[in-house]
PDB file of N, CA and C in Angstrom:
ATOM      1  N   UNK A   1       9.231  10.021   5.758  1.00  0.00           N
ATOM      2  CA  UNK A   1       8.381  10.124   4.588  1.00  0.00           C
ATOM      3  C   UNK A   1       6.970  10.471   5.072  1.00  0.00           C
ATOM      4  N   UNK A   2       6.289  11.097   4.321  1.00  0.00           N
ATOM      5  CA  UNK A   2       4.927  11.920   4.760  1.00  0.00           C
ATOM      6  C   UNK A   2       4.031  11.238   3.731  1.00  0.00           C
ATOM      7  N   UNK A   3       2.956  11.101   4.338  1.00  0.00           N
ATOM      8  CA  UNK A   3       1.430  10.653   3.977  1.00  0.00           C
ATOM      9  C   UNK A   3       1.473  10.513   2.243  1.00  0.00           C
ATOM     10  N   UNK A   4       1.517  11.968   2.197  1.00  0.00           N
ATOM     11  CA  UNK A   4       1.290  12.312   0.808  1.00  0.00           C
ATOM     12  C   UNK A   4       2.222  11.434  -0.625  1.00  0.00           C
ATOM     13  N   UNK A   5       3.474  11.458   0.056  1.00  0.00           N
ATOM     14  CA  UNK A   5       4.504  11.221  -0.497  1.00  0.00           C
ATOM     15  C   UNK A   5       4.276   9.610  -0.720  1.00  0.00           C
ATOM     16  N   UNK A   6       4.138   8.884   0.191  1.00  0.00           N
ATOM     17  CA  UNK A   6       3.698   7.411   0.332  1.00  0.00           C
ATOM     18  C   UNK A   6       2.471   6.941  -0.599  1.00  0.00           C
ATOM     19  N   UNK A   7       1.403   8.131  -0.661  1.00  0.00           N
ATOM     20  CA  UNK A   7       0.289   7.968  -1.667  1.00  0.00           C
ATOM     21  C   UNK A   7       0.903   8.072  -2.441  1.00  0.00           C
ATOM     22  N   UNK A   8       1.967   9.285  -3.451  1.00  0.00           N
ATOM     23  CA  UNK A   8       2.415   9.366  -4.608  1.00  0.00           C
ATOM     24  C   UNK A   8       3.052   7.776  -5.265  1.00  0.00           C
ATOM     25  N   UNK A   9       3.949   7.514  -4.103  1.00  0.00           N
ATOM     26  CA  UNK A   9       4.413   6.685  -4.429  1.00  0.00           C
ATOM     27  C   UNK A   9       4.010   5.299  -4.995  1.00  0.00           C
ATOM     28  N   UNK A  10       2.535   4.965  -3.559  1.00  0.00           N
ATOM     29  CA  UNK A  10       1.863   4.150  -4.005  1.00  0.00           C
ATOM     30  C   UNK A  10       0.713   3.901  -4.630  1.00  0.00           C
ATOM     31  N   UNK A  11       0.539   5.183  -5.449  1.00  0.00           N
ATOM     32  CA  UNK A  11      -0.195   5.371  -6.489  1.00  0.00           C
ATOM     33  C   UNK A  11       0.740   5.263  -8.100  1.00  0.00           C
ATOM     34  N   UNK A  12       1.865   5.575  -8.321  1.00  0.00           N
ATOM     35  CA  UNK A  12       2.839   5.434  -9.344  1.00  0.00           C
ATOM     36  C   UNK A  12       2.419   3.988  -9.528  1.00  0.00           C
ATOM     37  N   UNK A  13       2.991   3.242  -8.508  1.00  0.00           N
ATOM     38  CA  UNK A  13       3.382   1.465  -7.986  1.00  0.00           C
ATOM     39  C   UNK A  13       2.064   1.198  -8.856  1.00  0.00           C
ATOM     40  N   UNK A  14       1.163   1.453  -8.281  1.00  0.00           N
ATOM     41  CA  UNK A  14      -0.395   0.478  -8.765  1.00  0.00           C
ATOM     42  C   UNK A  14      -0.602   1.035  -9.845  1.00  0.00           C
ATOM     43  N   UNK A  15      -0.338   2.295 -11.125  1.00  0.00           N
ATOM     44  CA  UNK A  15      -0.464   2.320 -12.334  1.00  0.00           C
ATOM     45  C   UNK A  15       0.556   1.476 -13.105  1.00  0.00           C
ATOM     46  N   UNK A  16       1.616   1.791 -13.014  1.00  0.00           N
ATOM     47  CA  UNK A  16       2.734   1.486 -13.468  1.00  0.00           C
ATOM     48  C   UNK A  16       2.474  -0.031 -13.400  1.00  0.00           C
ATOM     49  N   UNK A  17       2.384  -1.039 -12.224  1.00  0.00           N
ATOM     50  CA  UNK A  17       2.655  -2.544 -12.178  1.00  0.00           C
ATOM     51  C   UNK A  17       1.166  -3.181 -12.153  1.00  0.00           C
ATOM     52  N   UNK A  18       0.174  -2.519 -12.125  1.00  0.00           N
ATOM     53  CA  UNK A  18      -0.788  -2.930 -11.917  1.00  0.00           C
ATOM     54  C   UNK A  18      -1.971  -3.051 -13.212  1.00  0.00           C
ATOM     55  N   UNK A  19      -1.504  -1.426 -13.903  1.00  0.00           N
ATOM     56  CA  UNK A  19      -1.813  -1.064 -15.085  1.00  0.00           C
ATOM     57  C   UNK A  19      -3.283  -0.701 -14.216  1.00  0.00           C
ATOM     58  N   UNK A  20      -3.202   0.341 -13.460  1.00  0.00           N
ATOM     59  CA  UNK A  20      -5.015   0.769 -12.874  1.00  0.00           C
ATOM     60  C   UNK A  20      -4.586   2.345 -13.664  1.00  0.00           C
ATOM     61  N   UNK A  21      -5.791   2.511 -14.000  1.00  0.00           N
ATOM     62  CA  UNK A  21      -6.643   3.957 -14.237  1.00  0.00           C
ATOM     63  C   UNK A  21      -5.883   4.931 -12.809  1.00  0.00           C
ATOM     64  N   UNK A  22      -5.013   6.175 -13.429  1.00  0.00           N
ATOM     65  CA  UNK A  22      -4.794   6.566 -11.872  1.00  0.00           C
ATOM     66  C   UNK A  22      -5.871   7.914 -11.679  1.00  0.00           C
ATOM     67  N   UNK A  23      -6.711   7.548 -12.135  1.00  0.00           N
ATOM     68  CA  UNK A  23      -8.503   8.370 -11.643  1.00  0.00           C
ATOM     69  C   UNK A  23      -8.927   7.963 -10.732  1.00  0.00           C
ATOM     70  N   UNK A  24      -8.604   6.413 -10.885  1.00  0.00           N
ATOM     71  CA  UNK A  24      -9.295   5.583  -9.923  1.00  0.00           C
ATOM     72  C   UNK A  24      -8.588   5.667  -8.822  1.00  0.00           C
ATOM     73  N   UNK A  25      -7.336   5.821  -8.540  1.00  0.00           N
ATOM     74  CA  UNK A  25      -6.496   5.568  -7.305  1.00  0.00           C
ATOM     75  C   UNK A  25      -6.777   6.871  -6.183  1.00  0.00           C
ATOM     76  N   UNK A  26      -7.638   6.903  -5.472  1.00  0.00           N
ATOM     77  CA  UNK A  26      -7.911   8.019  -4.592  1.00  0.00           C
ATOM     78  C   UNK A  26      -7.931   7.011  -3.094  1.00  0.00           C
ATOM     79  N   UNK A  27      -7.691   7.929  -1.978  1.00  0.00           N
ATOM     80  CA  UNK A  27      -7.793   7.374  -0.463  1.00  0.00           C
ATOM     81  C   UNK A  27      -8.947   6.664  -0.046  1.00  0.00           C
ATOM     82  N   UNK A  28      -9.899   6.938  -0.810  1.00  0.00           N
ATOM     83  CA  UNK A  28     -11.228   6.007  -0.254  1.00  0.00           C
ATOM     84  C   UNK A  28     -11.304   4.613  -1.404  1.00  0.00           C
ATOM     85  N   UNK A  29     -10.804   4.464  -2.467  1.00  0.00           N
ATOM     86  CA  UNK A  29     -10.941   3.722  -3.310  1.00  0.00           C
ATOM     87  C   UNK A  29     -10.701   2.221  -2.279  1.00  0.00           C
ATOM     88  N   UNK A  30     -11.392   1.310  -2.395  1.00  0.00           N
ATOM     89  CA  UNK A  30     -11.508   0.323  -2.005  1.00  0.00           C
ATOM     90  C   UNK A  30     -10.403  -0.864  -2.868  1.00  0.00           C
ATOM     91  N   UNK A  31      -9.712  -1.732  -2.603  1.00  0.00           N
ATOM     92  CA  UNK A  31      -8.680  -1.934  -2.945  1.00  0.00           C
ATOM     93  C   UNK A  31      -9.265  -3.537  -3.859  1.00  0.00           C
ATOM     94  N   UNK A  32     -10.173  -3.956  -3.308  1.00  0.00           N
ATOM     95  CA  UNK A  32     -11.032  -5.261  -3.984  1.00  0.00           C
ATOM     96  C   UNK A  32     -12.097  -5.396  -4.810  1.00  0.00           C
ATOM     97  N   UNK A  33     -12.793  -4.450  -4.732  1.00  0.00           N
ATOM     98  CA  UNK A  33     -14.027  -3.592  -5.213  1.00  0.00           C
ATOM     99  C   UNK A  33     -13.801  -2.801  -6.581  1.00  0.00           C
ATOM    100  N   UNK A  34     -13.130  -1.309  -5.955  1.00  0.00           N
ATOM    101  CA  UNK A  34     -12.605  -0.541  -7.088  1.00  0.00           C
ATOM    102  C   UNK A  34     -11.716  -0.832  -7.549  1.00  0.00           C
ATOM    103  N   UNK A  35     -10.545  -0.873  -6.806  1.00  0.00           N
ATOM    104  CA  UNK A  35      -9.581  -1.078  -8.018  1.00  0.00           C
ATOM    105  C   UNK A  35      -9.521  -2.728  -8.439  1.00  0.00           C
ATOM    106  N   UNK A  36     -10.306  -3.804  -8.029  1.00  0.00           N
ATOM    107  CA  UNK A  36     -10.124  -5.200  -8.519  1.00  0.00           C
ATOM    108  C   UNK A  36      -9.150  -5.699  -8.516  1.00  0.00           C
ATOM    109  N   UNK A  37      -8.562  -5.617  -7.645  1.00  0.00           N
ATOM    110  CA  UNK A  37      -7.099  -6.337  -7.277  1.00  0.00           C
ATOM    111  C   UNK A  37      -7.859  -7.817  -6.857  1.00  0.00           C
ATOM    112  N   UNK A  38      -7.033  -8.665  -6.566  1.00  0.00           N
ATOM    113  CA  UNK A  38      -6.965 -10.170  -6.106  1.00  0.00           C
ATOM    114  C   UNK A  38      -6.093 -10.296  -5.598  1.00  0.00           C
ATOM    115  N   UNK A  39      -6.303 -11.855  -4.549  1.00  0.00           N
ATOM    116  CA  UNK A  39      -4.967 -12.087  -3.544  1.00  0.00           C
ATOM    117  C   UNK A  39      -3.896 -12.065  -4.166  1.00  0.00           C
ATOM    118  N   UNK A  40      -3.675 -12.594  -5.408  1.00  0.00           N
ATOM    119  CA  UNK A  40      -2.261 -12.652  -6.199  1.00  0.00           C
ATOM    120  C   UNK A  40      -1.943 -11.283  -6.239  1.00  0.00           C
ATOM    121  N   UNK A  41      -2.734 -10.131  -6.508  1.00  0.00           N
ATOM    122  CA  UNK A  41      -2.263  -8.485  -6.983  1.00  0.00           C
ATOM    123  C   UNK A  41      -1.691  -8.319  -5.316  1.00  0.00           C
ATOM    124  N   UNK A  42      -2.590  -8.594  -4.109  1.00  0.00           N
ATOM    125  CA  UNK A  42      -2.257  -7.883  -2.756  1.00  0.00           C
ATOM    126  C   UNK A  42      -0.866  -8.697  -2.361  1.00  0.00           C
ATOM    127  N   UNK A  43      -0.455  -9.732  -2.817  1.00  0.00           N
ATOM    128  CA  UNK A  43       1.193 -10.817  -2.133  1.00  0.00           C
ATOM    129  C   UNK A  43       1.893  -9.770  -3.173  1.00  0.00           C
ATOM    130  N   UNK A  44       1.683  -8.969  -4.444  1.00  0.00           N
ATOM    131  CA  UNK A  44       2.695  -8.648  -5.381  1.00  0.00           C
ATOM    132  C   UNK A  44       2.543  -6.961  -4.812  1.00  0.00           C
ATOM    133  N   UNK A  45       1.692  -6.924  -4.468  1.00  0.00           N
ATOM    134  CA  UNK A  45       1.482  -5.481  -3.674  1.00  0.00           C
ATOM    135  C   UNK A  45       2.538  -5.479  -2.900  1.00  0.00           C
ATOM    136  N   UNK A  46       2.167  -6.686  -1.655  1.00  0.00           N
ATOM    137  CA  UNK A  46       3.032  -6.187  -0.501  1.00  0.00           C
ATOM    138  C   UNK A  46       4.441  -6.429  -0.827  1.00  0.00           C
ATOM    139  N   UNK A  47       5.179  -7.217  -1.929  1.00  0.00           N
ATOM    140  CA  UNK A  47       6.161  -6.940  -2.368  1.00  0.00           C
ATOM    141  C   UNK A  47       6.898  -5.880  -2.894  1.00  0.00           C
ATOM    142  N   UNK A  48       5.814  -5.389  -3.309  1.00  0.00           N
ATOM    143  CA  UNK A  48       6.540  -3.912  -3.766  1.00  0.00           C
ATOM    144  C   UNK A  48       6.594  -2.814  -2.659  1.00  0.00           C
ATOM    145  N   UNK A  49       5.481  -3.286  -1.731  1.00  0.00           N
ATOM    146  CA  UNK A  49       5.501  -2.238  -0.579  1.00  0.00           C
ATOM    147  C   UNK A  49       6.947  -2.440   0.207  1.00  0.00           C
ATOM    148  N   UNK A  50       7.911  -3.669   0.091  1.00  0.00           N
ATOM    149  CA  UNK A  50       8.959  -3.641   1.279  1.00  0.00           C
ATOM    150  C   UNK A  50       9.845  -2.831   0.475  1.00  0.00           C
ATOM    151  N   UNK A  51       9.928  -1.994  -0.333  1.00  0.00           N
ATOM    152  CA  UNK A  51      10.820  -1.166  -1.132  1.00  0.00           C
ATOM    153  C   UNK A  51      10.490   0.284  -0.115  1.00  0.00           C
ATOM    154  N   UNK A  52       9.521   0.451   0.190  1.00  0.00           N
ATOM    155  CA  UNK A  52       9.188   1.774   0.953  1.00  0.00           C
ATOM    156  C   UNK A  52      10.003   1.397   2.381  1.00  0.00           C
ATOM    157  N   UNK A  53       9.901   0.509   3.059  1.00  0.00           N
ATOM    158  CA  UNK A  53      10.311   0.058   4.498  1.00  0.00           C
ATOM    159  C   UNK A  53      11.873  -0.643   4.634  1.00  0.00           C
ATOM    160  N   UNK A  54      12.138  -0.034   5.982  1.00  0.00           N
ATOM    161  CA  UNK A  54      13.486  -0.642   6.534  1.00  0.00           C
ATOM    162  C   UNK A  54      13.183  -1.871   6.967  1.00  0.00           C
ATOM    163  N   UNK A  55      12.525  -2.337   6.621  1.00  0.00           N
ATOM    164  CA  UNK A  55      12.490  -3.548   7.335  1.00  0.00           C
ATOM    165  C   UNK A  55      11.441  -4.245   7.275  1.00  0.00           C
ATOM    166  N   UNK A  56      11.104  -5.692   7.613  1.00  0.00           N
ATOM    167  CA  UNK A  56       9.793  -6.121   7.095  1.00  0.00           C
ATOM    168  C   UNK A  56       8.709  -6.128   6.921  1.00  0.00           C
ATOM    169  N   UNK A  57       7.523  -6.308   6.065  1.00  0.00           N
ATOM    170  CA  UNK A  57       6.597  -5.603   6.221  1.00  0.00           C
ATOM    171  C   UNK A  57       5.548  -6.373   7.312  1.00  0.00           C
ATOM    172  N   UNK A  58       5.092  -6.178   8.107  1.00  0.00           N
ATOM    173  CA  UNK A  58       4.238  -6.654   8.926  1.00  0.00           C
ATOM    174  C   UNK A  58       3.046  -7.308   8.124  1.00  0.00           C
ATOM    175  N   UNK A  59       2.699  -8.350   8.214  1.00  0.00           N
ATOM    176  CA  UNK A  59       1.485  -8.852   6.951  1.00  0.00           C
ATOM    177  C   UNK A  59       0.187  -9.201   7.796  1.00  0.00           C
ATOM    178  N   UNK A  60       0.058  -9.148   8.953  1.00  0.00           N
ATOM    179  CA  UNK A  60      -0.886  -8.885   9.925  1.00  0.00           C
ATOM    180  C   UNK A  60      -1.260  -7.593   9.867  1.00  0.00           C
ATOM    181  N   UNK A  61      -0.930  -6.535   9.546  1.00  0.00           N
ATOM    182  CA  UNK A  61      -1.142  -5.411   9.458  1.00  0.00           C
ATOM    183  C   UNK A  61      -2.035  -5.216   8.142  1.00  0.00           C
ATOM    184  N   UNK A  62      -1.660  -5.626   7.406  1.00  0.00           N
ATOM    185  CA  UNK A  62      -1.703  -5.875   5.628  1.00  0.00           C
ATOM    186  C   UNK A  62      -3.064  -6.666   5.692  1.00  0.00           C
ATOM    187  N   UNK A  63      -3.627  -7.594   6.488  1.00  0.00           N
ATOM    188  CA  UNK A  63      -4.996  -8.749   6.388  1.00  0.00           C
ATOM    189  C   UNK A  63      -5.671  -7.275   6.883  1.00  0.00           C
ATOM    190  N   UNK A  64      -6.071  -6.302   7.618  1.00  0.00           N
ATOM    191  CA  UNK A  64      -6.963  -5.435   7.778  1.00  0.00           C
ATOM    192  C   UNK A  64      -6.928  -4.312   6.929  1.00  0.00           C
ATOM    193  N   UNK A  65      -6.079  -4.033   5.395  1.00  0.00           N
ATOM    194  CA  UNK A  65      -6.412  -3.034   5.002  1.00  0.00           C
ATOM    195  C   UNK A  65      -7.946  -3.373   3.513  1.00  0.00           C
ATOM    196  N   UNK A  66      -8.177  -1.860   3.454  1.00  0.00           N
ATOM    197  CA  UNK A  66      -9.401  -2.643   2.655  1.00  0.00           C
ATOM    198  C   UNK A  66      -9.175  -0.933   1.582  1.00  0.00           C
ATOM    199  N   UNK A  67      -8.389  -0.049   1.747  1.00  0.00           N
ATOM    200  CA  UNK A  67      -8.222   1.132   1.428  1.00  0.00           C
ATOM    201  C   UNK A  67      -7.196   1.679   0.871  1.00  0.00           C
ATOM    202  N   UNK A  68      -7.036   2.372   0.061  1.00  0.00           N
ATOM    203  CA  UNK A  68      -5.610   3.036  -0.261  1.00  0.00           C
ATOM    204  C   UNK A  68      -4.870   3.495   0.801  1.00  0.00           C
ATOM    205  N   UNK A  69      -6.131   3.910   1.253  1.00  0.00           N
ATOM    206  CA  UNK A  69      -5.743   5.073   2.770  1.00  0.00           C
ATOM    207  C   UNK A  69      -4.983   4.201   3.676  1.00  0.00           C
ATOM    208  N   UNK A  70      -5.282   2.701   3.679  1.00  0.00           N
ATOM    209  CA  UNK A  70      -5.391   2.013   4.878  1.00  0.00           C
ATOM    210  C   UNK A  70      -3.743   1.811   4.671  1.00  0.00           C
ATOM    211  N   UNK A  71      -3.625   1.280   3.491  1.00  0.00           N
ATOM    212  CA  UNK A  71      -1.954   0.944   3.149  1.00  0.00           C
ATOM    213  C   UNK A  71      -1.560   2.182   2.884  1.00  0.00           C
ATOM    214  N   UNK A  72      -1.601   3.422   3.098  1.00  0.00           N
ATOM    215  CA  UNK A  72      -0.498   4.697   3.189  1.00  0.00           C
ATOM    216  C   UNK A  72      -1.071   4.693   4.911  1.00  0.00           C
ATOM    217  N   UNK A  73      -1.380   4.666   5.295  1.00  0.00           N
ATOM    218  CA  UNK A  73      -0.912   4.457   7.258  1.00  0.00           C
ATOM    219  C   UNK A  73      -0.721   3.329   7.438  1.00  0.00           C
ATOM    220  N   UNK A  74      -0.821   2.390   6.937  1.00  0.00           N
ATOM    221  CA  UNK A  74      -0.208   0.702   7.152  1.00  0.00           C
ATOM    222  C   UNK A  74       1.198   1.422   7.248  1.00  0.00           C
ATOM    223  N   UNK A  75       1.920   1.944   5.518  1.00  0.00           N
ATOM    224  CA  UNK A  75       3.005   2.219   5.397  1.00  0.00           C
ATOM    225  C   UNK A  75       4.183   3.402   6.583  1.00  0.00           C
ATOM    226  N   UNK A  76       2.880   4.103   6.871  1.00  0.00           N
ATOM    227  CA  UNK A  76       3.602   5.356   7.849  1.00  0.00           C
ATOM    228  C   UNK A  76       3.576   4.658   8.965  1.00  0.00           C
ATOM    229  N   UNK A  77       2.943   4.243   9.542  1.00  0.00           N
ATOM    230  CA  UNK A  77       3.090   3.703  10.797  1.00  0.00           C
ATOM    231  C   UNK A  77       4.014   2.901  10.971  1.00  0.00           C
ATOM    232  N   UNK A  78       4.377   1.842  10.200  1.00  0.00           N
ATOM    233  CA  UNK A  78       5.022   1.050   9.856  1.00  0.00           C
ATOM    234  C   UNK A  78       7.046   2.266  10.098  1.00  0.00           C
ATOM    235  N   UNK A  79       6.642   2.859   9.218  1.00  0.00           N
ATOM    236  CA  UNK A  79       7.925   3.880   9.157  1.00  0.00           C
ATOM    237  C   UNK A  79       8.648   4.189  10.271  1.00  0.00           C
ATOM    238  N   UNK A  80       7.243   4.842  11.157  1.00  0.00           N
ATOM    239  CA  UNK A  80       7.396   5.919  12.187  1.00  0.00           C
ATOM    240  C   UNK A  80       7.655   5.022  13.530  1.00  0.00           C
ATOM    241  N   UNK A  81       7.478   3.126  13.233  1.00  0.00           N
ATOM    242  CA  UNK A  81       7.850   3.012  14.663  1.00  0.00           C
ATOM    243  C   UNK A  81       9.207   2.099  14.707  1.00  0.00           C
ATOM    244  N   UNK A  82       9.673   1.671  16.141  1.00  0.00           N
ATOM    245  CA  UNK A  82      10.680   1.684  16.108  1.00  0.00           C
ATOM    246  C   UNK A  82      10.723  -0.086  16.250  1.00  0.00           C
ATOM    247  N   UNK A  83      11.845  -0.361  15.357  1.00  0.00           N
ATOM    248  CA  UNK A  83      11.892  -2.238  15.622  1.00  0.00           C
ATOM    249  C   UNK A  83      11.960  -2.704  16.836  1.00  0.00           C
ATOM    250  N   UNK A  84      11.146  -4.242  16.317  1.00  0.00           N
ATOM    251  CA  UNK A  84      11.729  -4.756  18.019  1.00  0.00           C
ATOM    252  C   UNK A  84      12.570  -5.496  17.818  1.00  0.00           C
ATOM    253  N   UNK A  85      13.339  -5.214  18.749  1.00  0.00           N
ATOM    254  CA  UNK A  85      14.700  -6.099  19.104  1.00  0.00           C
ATOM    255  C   UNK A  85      14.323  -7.671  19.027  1.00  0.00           C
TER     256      UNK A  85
END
């Protein structure tokens, strides 16, 4: 899955369940700020994010995003590497 595709996706996710403006949903949009999410929106976030992934979502990864951008390479990276045993 590619960058773009992961934004689509997780731009659908945050109108659709979130009910955000998708004007507002761009790569620099700040995820606490602009779009006003709260810890309760980011635990229901990363729930919806393990629908994109084989496997679990890393939530250490997830405490440093602050960006749309940050969670569509949270998500690719996440994709592109390989489990550990």
């Amino acid at each position: 899955m590619e960058k773009q595709e992961i934004f689509d996706k997780l731009k659908a996710a945050l109108v659709e369940d979130f009910e955000l403006d998708a004007a507002k949903i761009v790569p620099e949009a700040k995820l606490f700020e602009d779009l006003e999410l709260d810890g309760i929106d980011a635990v229901d976030l990363i729930v919806k994010l393990k629908a994109f992934l084989p496997h679990n979502v890393d939530q250490e990864v997830f405490k440093k995003v602050r960006t749309v951008q940050d969670v569509v390479d949270a998500i690719y990276n996440m994709l592109h590497e390989k489990p550990q045993a």
